[in-house]
Protein backbone atom coordinates (compact mmCIF):
# COMPACT_ATOMS: atom_id res chain seq x y z
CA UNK A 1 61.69 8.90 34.83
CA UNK A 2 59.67 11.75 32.74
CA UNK A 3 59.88 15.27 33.36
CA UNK A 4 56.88 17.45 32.68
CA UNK A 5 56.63 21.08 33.02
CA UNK A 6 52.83 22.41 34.06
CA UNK A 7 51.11 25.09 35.67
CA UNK A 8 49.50 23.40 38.99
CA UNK A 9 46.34 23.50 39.64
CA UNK A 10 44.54 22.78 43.36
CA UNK A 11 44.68 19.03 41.75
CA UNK A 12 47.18 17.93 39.29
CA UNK A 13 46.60 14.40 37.73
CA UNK A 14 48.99 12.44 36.38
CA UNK A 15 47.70 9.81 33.76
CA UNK A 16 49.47 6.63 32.37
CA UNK A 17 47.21 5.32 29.39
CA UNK A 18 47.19 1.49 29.17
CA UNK A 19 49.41 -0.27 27.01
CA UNK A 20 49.41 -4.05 26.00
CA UNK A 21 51.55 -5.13 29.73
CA UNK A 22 50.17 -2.20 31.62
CA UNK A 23 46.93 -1.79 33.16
CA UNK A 24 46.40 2.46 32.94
CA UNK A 25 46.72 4.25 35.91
CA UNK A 26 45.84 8.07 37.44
CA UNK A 27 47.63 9.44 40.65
CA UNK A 28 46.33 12.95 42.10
CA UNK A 29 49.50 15.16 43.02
CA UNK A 30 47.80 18.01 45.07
CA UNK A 31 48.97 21.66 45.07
CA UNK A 32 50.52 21.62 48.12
CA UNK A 33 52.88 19.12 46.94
CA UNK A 34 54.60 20.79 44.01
CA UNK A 35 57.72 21.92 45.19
CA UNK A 36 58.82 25.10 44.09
CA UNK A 37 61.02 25.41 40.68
CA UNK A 38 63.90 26.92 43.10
CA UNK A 39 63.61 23.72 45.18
CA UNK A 40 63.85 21.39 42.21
CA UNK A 41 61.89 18.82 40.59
CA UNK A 42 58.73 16.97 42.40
CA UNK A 43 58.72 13.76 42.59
CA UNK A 44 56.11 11.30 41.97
CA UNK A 45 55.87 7.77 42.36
CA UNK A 46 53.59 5.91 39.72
CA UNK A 47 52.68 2.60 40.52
CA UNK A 48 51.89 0.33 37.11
CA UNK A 49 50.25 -2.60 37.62
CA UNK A 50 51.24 -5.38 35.19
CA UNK A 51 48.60 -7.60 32.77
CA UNK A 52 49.49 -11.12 32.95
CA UNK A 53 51.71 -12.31 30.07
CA UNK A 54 51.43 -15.43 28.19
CA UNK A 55 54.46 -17.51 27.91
CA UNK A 56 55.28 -18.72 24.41
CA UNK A 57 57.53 -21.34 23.44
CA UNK A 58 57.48 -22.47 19.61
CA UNK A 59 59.57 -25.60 18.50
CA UNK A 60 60.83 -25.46 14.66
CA UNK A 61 62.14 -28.62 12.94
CA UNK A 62 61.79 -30.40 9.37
CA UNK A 63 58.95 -32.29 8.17
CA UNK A 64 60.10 -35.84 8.38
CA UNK A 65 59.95 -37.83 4.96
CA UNK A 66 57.50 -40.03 6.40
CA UNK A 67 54.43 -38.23 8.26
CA UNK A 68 54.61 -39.66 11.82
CA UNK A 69 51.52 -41.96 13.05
CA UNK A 70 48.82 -39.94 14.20
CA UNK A 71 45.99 -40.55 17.23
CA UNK A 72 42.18 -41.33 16.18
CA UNK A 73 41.69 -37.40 15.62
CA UNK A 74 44.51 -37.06 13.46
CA UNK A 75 46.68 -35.11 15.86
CA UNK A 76 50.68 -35.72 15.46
CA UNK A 77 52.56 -35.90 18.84
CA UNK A 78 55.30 -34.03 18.16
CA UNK A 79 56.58 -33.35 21.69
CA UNK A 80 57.03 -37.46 21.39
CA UNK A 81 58.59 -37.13 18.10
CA UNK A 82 62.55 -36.95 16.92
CA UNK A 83 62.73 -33.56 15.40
CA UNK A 84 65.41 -32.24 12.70
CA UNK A 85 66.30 -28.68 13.60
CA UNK A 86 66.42 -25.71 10.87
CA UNK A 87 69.29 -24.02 10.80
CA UNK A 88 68.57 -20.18 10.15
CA UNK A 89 65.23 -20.51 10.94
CA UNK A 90 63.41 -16.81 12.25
CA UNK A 91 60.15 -16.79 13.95
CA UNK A 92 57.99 -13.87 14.65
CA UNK A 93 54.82 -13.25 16.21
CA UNK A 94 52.43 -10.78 14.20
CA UNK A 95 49.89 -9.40 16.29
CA UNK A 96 46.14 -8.71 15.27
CA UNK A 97 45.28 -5.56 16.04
CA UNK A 98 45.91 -2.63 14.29
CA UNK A 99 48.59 -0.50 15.38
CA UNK A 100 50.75 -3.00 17.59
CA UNK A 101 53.97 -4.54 16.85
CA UNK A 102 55.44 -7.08 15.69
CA UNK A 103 57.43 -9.29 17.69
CA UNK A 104 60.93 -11.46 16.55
CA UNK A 105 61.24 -14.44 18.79
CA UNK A 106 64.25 -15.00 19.97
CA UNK A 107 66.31 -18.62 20.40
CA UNK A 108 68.24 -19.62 23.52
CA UNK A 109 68.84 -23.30 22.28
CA UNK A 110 70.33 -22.18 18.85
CA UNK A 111 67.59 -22.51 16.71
CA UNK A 112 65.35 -25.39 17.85
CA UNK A 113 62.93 -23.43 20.21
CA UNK A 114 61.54 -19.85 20.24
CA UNK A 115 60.42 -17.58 22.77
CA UNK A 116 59.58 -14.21 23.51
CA UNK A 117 62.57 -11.91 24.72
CA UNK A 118 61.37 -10.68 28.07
CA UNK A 119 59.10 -13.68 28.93
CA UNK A 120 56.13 -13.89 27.80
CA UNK A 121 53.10 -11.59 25.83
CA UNK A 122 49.99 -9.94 25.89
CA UNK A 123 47.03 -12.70 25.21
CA UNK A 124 45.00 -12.21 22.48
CA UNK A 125 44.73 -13.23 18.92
CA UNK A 126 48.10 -13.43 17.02
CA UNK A 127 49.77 -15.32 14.00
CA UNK A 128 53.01 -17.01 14.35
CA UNK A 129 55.41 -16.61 11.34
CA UNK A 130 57.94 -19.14 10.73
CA UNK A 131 60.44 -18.41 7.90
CA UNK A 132 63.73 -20.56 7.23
CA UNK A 133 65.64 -20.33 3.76
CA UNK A 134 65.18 -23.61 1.93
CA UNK A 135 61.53 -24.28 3.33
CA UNK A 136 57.68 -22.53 3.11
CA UNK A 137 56.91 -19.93 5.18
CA UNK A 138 54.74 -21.10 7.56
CA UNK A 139 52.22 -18.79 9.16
CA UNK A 140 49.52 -19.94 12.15
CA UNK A 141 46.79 -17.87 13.79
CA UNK A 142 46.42 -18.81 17.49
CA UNK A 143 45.42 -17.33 20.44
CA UNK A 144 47.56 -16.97 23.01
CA UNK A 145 46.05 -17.26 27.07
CA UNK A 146 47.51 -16.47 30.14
CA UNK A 147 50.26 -19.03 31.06
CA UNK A 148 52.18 -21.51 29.29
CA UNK A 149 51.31 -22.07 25.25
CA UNK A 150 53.99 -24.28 23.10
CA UNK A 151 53.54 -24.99 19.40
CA UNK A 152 55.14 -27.48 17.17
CA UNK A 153 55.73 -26.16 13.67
CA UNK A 154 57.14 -28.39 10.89
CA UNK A 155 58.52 -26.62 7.89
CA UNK A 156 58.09 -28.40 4.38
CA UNK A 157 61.03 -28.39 1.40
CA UNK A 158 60.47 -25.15 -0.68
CA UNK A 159 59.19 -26.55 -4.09
């Protein structure tokens, strides 16, 4: 709800600038439609229309001693893996542009997965931020897409 206090005009438009989950809108509130102050506030309905969100789920465990095997490109399966969670471990996701915010993951599973708070985020260019006391910061630029994106991050012994 937002209250805003105008002079009308034979057309009145309302705009809603875009934001990174909302597509920007404009409704036209003719004239005829402002109620009177006496009669109390007019009501408008503003319809936002939602971007689509990208779902983020980021796993955080120790480095094992011994590096797992790897396929012919080098790629560690870590999904397939035994992982050692991190206690204390905080993950954020830093966003590119200039301007936005920064977002703290949160963890339902106490510590051993990551997501966003309210589901998912805008897609687009970000870097993921993993810091735990008693290992490196870790920091990854990815870009997130429309759907489902999960990312394995293994945390090495601070020197």
């Amino acid at each position: 709800v937002a209250r805003i206090c105008f002079l009308p005009a034979e057309i009145n438009k309302i705009q809603v600038a875009e934001t990174e989950r909302f597509h920007g809108t404009e409704v036209s509130l003719p004239r005829a439609d402002v109620r009177d102050l006496d009669h109390g506030p007019t009501e408008v309905e503003v319809k936002l229309t939602p971007k689509e969100l990208a779902a983020v789920a980021v796993h955080v465990f120790a480095m094992p001693a011994r590096r797992p095997k790897a396929n012919e490109d080098g790629i560690v399966d870590w999904a397939a893996e035994d992982r050692e969670p991190v206690p204390g471990a905080m993950v954020a996701v830093e966003q590119l542009k200039d301007g936005e915010a920064n977002i703290d993951l949160i963890s339902p599973d106490g510590g051993e997965t990551f997501v966003a708070e309210d589901g998912g985020l805008p897609e687009g260019c970000v870097t993921i931020v993993v810091r735990c006391p008693g290992f490196e910061t870790e920091e990854r630029a990815v870009v997130l897409l429309v759907g489902f994106n999960e990312f394995y991050v293994p945390l090495h012994p601070a020197p």
